[in-house]
Protein backbone atom coordinates (compact mmCIF):
# COMPACT_ATOMS: atom_id res chain seq x y z
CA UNK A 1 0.00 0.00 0.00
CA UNK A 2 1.22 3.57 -1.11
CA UNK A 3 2.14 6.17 1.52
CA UNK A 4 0.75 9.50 0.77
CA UNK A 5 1.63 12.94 2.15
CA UNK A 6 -2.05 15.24 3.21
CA UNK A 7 -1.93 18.57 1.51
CA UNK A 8 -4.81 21.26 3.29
CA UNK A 9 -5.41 24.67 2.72
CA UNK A 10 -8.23 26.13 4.98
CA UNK A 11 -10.66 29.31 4.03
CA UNK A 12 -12.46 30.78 6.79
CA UNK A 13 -15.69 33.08 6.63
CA UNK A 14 -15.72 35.03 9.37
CA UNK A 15 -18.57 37.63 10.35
CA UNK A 16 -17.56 41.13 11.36
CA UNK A 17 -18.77 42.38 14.26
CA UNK A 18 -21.08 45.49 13.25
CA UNK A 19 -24.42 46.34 14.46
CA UNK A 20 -24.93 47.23 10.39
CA UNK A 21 -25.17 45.27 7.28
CA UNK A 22 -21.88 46.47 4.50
CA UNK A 23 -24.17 48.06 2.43
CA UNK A 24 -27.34 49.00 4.45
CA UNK A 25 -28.70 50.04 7.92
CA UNK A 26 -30.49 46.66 8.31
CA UNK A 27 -29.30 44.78 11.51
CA UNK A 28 -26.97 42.23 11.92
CA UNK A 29 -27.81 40.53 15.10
CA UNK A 30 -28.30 36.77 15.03
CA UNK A 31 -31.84 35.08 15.17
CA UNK A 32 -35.23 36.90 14.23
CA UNK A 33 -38.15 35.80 12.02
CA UNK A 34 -36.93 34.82 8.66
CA UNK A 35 -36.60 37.78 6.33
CA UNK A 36 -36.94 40.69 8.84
CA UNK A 37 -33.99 41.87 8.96
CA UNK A 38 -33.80 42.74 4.60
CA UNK A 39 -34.21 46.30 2.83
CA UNK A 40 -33.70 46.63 -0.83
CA UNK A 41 -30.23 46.91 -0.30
CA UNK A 42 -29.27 43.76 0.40
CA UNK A 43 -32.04 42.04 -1.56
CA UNK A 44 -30.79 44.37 -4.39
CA UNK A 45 -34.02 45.56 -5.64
CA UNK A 46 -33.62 47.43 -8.62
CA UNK A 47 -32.78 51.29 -8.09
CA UNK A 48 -30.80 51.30 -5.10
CA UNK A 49 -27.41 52.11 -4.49
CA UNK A 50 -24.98 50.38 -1.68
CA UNK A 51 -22.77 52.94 0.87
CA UNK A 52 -20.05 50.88 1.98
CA UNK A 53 -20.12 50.31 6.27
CA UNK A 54 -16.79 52.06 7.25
CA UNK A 55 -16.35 50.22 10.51
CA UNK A 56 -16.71 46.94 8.70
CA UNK A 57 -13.15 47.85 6.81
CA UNK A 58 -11.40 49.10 10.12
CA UNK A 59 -11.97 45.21 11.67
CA UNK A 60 -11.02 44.00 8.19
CA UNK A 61 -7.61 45.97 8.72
CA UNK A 62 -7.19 44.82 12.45
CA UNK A 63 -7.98 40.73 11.46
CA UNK A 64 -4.93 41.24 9.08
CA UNK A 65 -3.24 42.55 11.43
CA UNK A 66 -4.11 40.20 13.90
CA UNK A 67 -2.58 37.69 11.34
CA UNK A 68 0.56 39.62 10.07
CA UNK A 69 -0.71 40.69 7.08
CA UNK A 70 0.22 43.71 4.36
CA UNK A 71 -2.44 46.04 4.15
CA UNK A 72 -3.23 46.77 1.15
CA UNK A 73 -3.62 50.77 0.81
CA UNK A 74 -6.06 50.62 -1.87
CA UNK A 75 -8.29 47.70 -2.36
CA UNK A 76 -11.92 47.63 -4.61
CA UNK A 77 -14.89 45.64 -4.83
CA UNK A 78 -15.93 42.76 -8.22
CA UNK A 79 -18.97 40.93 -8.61
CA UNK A 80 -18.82 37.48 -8.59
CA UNK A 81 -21.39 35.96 -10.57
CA UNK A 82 -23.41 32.85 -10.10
CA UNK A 83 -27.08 31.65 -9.13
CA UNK A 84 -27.84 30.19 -6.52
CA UNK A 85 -31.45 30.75 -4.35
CA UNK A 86 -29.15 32.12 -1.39
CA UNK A 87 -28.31 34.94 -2.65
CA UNK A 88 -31.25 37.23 -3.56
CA UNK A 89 -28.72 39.17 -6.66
CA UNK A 90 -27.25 36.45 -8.31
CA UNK A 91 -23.80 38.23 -7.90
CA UNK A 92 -21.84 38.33 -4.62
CA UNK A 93 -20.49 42.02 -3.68
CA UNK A 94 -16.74 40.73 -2.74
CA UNK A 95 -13.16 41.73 -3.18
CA UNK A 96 -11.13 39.78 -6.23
CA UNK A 97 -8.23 41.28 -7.96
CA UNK A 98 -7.47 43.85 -5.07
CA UNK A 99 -7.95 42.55 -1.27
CA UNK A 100 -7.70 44.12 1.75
CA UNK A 101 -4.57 42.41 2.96
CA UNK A 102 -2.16 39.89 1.80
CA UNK A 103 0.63 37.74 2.37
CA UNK A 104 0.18 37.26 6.54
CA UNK A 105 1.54 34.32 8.73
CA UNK A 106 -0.11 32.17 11.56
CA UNK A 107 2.51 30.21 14.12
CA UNK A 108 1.21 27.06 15.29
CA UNK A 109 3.43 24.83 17.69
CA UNK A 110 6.52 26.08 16.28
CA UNK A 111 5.04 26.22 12.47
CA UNK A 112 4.22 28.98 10.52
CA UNK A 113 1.05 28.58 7.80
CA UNK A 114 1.07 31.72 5.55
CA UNK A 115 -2.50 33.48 4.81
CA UNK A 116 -2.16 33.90 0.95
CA UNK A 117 -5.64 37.11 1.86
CA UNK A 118 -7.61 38.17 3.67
CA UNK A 119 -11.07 39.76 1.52
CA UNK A 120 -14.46 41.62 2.45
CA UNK A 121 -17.01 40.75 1.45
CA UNK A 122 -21.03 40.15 1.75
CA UNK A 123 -22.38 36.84 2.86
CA UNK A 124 -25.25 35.34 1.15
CA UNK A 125 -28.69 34.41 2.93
CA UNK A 126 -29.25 30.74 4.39
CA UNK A 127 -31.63 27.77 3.00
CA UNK A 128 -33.73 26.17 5.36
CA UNK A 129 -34.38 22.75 4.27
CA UNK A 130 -37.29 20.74 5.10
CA UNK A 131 -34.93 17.46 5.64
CA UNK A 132 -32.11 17.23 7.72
CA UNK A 133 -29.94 18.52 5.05
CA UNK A 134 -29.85 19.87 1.16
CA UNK A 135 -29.62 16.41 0.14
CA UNK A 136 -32.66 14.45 1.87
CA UNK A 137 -34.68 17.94 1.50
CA UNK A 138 -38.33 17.42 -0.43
CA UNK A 139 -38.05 21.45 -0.68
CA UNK A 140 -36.11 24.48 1.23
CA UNK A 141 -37.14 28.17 1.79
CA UNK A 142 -34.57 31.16 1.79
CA UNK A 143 -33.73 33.42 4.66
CA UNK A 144 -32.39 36.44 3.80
CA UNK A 145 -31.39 37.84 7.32
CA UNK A 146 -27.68 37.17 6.89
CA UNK A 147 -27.42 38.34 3.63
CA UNK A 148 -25.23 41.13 2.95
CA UNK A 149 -23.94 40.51 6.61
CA UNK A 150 -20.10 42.23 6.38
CA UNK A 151 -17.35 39.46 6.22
CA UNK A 152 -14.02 38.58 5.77
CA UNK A 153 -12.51 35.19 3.95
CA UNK A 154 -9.33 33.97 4.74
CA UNK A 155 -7.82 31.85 2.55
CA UNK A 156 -4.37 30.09 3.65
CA UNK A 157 -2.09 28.41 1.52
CA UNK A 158 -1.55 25.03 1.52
CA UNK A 159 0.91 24.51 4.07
CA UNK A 160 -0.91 21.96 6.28
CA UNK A 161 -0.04 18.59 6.43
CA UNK A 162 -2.66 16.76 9.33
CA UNK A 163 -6.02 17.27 10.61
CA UNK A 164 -4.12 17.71 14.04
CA UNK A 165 -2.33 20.65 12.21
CA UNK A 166 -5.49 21.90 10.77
CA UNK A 167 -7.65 21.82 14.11
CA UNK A 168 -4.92 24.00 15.48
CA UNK A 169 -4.79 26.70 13.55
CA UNK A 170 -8.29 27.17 13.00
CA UNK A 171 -8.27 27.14 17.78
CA UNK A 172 -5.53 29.62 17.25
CA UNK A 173 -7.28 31.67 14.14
CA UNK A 174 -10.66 32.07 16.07
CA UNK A 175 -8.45 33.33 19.14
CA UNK A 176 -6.68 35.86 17.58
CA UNK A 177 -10.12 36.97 15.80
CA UNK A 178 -11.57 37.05 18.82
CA UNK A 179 -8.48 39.23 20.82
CA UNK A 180 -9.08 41.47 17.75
CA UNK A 181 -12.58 42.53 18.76
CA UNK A 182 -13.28 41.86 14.50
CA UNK A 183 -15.80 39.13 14.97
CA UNK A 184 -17.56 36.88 17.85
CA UNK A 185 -16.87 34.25 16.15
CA UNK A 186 -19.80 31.59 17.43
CA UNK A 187 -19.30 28.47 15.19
CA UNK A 188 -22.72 27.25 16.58
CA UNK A 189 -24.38 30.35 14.80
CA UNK A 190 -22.36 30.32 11.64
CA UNK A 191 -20.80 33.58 12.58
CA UNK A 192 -17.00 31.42 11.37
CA UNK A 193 -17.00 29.00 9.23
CA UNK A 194 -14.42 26.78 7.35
CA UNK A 195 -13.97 24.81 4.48
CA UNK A 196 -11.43 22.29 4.12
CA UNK A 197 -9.62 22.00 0.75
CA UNK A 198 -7.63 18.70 1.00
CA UNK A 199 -5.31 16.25 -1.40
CA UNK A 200 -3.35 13.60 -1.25
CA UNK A 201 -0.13 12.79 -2.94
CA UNK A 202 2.75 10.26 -2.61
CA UNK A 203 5.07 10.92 -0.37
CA UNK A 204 8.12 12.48 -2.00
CA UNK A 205 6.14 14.14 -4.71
CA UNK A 206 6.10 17.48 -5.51
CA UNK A 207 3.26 17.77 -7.51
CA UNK A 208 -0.30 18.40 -5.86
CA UNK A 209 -2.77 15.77 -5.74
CA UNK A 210 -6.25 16.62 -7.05
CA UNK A 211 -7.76 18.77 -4.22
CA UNK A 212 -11.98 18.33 -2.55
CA UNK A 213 -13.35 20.92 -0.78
CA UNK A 214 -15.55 20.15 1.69
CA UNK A 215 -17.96 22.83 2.83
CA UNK A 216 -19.01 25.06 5.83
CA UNK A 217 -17.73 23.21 8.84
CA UNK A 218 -18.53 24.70 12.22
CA UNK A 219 -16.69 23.35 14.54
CA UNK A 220 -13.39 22.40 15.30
CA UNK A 221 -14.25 18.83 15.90
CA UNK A 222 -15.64 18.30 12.55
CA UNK A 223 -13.19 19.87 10.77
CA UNK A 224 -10.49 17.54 12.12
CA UNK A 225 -13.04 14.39 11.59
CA UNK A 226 -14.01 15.58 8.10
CA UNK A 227 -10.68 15.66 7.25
CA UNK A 228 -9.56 12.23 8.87
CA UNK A 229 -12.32 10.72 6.95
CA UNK A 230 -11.57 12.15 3.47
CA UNK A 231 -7.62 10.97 3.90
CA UNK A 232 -9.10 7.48 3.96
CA UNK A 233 -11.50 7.86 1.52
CA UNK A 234 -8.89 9.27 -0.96
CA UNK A 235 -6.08 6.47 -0.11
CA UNK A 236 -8.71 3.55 -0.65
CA UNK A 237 -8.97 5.49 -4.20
CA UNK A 238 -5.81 5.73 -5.05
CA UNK A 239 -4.87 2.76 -3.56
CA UNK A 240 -7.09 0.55 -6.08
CA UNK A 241 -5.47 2.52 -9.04
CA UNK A 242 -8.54 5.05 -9.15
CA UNK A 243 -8.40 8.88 -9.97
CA UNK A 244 -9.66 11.07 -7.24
CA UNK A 245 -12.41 13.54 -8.27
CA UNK A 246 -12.25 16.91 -7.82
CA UNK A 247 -15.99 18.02 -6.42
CA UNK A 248 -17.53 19.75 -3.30
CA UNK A 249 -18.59 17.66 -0.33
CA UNK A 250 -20.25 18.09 2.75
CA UNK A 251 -19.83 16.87 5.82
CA UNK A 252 -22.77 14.28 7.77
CA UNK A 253 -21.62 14.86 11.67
CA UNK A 254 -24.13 12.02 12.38
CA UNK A 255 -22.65 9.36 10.27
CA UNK A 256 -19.20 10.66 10.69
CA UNK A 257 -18.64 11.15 6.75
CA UNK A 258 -18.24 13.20 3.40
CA UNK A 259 -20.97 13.20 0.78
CA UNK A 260 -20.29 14.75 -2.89
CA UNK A 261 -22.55 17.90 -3.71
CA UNK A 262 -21.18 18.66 -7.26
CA UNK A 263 -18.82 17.99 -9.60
CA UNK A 264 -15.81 21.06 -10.05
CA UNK A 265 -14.38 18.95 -12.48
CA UNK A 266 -14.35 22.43 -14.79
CA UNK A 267 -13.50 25.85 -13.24
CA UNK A 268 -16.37 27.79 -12.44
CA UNK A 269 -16.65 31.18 -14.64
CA UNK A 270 -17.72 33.70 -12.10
CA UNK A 271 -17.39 36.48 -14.75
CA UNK A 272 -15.40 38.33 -12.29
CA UNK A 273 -15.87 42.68 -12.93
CA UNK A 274 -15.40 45.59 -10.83
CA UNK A 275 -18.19 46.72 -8.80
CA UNK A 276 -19.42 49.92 -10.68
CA UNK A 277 -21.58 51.29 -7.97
CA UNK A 278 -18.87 51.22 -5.64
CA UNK A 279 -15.60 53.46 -5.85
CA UNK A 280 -12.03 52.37 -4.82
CA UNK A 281 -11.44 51.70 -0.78
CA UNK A 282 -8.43 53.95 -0.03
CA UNK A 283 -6.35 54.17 3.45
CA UNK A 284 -4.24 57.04 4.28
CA UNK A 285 -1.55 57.39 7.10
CA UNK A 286 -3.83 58.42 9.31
CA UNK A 287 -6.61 56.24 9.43
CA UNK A 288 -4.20 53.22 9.11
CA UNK A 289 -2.80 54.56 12.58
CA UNK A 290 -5.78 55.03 13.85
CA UNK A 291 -6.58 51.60 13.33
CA UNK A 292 -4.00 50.32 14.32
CA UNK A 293 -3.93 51.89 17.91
CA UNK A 294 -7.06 50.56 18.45
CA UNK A 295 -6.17 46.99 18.15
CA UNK A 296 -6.55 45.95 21.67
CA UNK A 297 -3.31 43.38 23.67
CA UNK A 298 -3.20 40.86 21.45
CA UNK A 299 -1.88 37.09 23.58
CA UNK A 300 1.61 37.23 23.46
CA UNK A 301 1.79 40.06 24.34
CA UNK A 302 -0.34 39.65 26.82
CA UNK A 303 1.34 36.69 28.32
CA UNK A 304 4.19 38.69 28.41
CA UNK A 305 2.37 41.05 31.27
CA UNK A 306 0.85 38.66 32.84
CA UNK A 307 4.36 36.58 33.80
CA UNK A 308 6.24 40.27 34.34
CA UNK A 309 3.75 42.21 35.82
CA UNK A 310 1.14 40.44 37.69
CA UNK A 311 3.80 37.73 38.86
CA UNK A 312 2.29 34.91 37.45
CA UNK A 313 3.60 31.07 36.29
CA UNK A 314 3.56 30.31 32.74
CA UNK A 315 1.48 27.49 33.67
CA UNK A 316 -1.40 29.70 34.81
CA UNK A 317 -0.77 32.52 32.03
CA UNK A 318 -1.34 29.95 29.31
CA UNK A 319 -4.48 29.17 30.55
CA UNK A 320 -6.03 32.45 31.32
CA UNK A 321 -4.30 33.89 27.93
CA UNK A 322 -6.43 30.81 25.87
CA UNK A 323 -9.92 31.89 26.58
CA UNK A 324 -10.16 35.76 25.67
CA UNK A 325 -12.87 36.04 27.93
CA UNK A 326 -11.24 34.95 31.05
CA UNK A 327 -8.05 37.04 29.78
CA UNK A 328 -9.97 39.71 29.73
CA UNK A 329 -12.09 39.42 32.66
CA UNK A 330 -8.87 38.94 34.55
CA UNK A 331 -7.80 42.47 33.91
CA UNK A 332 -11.09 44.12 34.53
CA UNK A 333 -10.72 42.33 38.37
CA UNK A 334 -7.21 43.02 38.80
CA UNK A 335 -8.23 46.78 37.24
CA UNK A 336 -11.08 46.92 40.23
CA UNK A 337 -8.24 46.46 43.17
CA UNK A 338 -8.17 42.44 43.38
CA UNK A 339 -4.64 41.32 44.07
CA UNK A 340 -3.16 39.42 40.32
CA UNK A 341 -2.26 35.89 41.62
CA UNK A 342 -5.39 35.67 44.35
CA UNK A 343 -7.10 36.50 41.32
CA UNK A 344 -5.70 33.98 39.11
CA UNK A 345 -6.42 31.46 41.54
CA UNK A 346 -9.87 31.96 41.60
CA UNK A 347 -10.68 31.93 37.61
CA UNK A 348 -8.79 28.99 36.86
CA UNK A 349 -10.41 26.95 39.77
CA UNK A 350 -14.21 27.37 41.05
CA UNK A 351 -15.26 29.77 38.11
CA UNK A 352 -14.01 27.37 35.20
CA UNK A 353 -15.60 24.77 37.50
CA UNK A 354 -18.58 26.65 37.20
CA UNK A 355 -18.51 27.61 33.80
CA UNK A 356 -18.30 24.07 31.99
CA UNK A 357 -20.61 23.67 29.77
CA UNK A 358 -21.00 27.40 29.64
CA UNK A 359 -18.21 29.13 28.85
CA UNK A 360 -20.30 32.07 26.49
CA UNK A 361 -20.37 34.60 28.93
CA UNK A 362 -19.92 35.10 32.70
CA UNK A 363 -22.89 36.09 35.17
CA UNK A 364 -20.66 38.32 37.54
CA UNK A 365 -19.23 41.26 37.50
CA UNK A 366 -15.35 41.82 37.74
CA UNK A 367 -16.11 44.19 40.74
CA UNK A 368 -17.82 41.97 42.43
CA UNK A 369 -15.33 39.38 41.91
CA UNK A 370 -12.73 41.54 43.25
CA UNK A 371 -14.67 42.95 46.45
CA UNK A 372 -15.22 39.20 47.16
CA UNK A 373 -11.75 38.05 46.97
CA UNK A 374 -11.13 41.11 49.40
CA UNK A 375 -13.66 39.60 52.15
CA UNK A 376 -11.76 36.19 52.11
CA UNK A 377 -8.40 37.80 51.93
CA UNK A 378 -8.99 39.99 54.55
CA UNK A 379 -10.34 37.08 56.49
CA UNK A 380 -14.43 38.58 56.77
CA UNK A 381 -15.18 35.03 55.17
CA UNK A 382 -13.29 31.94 55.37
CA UNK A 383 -12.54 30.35 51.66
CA UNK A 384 -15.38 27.73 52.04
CA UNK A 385 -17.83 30.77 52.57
CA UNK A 386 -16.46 32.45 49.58
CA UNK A 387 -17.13 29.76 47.26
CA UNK A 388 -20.60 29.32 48.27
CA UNK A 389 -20.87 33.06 48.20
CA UNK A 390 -19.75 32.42 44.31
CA UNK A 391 -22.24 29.74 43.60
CA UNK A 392 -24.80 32.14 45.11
CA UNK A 393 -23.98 34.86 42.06
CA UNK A 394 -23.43 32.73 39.23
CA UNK A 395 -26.98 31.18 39.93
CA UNK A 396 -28.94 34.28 41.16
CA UNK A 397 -26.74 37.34 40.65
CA UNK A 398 -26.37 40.04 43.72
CA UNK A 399 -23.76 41.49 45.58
CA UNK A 400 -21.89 39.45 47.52
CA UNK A 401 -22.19 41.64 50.49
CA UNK A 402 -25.66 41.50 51.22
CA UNK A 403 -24.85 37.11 50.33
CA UNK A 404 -22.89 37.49 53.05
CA UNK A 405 -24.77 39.38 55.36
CA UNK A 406 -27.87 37.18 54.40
CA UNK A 407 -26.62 33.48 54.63
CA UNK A 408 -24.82 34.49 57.67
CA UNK A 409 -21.28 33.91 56.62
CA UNK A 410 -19.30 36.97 58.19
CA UNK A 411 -16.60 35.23 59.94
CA UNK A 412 -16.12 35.69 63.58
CA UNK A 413 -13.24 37.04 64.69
CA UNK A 414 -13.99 38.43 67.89
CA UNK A 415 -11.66 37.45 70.69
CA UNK A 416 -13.77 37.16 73.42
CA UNK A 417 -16.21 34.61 72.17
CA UNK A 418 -13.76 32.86 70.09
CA UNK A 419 -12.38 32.10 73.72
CA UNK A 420 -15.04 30.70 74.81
CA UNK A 421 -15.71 28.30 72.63
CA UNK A 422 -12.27 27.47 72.85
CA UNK A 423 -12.75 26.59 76.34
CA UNK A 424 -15.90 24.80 76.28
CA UNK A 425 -14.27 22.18 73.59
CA UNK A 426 -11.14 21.60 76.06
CA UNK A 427 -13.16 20.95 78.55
CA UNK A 428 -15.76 18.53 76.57
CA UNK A 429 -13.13 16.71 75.46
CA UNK A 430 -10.65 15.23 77.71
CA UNK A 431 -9.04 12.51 75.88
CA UNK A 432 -7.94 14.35 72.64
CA UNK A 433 -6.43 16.45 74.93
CA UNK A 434 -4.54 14.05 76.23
CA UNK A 435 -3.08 12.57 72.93
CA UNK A 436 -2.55 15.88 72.06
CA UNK A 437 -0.32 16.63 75.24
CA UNK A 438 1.28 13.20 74.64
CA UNK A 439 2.76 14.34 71.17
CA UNK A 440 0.08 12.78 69.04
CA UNK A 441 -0.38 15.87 67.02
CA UNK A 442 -3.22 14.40 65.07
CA UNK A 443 -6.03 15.45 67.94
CA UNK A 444 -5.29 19.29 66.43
CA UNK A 445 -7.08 18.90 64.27
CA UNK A 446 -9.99 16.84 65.40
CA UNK A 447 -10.29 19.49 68.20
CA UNK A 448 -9.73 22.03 65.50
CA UNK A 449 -12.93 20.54 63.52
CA UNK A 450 -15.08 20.63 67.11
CA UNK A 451 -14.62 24.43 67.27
CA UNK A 452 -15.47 24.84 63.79
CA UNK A 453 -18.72 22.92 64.12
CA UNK A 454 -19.80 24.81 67.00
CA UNK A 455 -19.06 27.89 65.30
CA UNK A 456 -20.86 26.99 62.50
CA UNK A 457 -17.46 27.08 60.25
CA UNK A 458 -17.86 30.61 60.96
CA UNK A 459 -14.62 30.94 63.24
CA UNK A 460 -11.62 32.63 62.10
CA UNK A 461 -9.51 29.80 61.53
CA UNK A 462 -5.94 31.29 61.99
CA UNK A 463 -7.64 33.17 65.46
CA UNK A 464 -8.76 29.91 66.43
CA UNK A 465 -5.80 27.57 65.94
CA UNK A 466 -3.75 30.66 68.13
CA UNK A 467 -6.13 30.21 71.16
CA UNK A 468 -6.14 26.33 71.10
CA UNK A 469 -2.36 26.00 70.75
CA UNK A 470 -2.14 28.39 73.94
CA UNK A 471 -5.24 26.78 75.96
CA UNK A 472 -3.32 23.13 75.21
CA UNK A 473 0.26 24.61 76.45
CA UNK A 474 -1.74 25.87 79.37
């Protein structure tokens, strides 16, 4: 059987993150009743004329910048023609012979995959299908709420060699889109897709195999599945002498497999021309620097602070630094007066604990984060307290003062009747008193654990381990 080398390129479709359609006011927020959110504009009624959304090229610049690209300085618009019921003009407003960006770089694991562009363009509507999918479907119905919706393609070259390689980039490609503030990138709501464009050749061959594409994956589990599937698919092939069809597939997540859509055995004519309602996109010096002081940290850089500044390990950095929200949420508390590694401590522990299966968005506020890390530093609550207190405002929201102050959890720190129930457990128990004074050091803590219980695990703890050590010498 022949060895064969996997040859991937990847091309992601990424929304922008604008309240504003590229071309019209319409909204872009996700959901609504199907074909609410249209104006002639973007169903490109005949008469009307498209403004381009400015704020829609400014995240174009910073995702290329994100990704190391050239900015282009002028760039333009083309049609791209072709009919298909998702797209209400039969042409697709996008960006052809002159990009926004070019020639960028992604490092994965010591690896760099070069971005070949980076374009803007309009995305086309959706087809609902009455069957599970365009293939089983007796009939399907157009939506045209996310047509017209701003985005950018990115279109790598084919420098990836393993589904391993290709799950990677596309975890470290949503990241960096997402540090960028240019898209939310929610795979679940189509707001980044990817589509795999994979070959095989033997190994030691120069030569490119013939390439499938397979279509609009949205996660990064079935890209990596879609593509382990279509190596073996393609080997079989080739192993039994056969020639490997170029097409476009999809991908069943059900059945675990690729299924052919069409035939690109010819090159498509898109009858490519400039867009003549539209006039060149140019970017002086000073709105490229504008834009580009308003990209925010972007991770290494951030990492950087995080081990230098706030004192962290590089243990702990990497995992804050890998979620953008909980990078950024750690700043906000930090910001609000919480100390950095007290902090650190309590994100990566009970609220990832308490985020799985959620991880979207967090229910609390930094500040209130921070004033509760204050209580339990300062010793007002003991730890246990403060988680519960934590529990309390992911579930139900509210300041964790008045959670304190209502499930009774101020610690007690007063001397006098700390004593006392020092005492009274001393006297109630004789024997561990003994073992204690006879060096077994274990009856600490069981006399330790008698205070707490009649305290109600209220009890200072460092107060009361003071006062026992002295009543035992005694």
């Amino acid at each position: 059987m022949a060895r064969y080398e996997t040859v991937i390129g990847l091309e992601f479709h990424a929304e922008l993150k604008t309240k504003s359609k590229l071309f019209c006011p319409c909204p872009t927020e996700f959901g609504g009743e199907p074909n609410t959110h249209v104006c002639p504009v973007c169903l490109g009624l005949p008469g009307v004329l498209p403004v381009l959304n400015k704020h829609a090229v400014e995240l174009a610049v910073k995702a290329g910048l994100a990704l190391n690209c050239d900015i282009q300085r002028v760039s333009k618009f083309d049609r791209k023609n072709y009919f298909y019921p998702d797209l209400p003009k039969a042409y697709q407003v996008t960006q052809f012979a002159l990009p926004i960006c070019r020639d960028g770089y992604v490092n994965i694991s010591g690896k760099q995959i070069r971005i070949n562009r980076i374009h803007l363009e309009e995305d086309a509507g959706k087809l609902i299908h009455s069957g599970e999918s365009i293939l089983d479907s007796g009939f399907s119905m157009p939506d045209y709420n996310r047509a017209a919706v701003p985005l950018i393609e990115i279109v790598t070259e084919p420098d990836i060699r393993s589904a391993q390689e290709a799950r990677e980039l596309a975890e470290r490609l949503k990241s960096l889109l997402e540090y960028a503030g240019v898209s939310d990138v929610r795979m679940e709501q189509g707001s980044l897709r990817c589509d795999v464009n994979i070959s095989l050749r033997p190994e030691g061959q120069t030569e490119f195999g013939i390439r499938a594409e397979i279509k609009n994956l949205n996660s990064f589990r079935a890209i990596e599945r879609a593509i382990e599937y279509e190596e073996k698919r393609q080997a079989a092939i080739l192993d039994e002498g056969g020639r490997v069809i170029q097409e476009t597939r999809t991908w069943d997540d059900g059945k675990g497999i690729t299924l052919s859509m069409r035939s690109k055995e010819n090159a498509h004519d898109y009858r490519y021309f400039p867009e003549p309602d539209l006039v060149p996109t140019v970017i002086d010096d000073i709105w490229m620097n504008e834009i580009r002081q308003s990209l925010p940290e972007m991770p290494e850089a951030r990492k950087h602070r995080l081990m230098t500044e706030c004192g962290l390990s590089e243990y702990d950095t990497n995992r804050i630094v890998e979620t953008p929200m909980l990078a950024f949420f750690f700043d906000e508390v930090i910001e609000a007066g919480a100390d950095a590694k007290l902090t650190a401590n309590w994100i990566l522990g009970d609220i990832s604990r308490l985020l799985t299966g959620n991880e979207d968005k967090l229910p609390i506020k930094a500040s209130d984060l921070a004033v509760l890390i204050e209580q339990v530093k300062s010793g007002a609550i003991n730890h246990s307290s403060g988680k519960l207190v934590l529990e309390e405002m992911f579930m139900h929201g509210g300041c964790p003062l008045e959670i304190i102050k209502t499930r009774g959890f101020a610690q007690i720190s007063d001397a006098s009747a700390l004593q006392e129930a020092v005492l009274k457990v001393v006297e109630a128990n004789p024997e561990p008193v003994a073992d204690y004074k006879a060096g077994k050091k274990k009856a600490m803590g069981f006399l330790l654990g008698q205070i707490m219980k009649a305290t109600g695990g209220q009890a200072n703890p460092q107060m009361v381990r003071e006062m026992l050590e002295k009543a035992l010498d005694a």
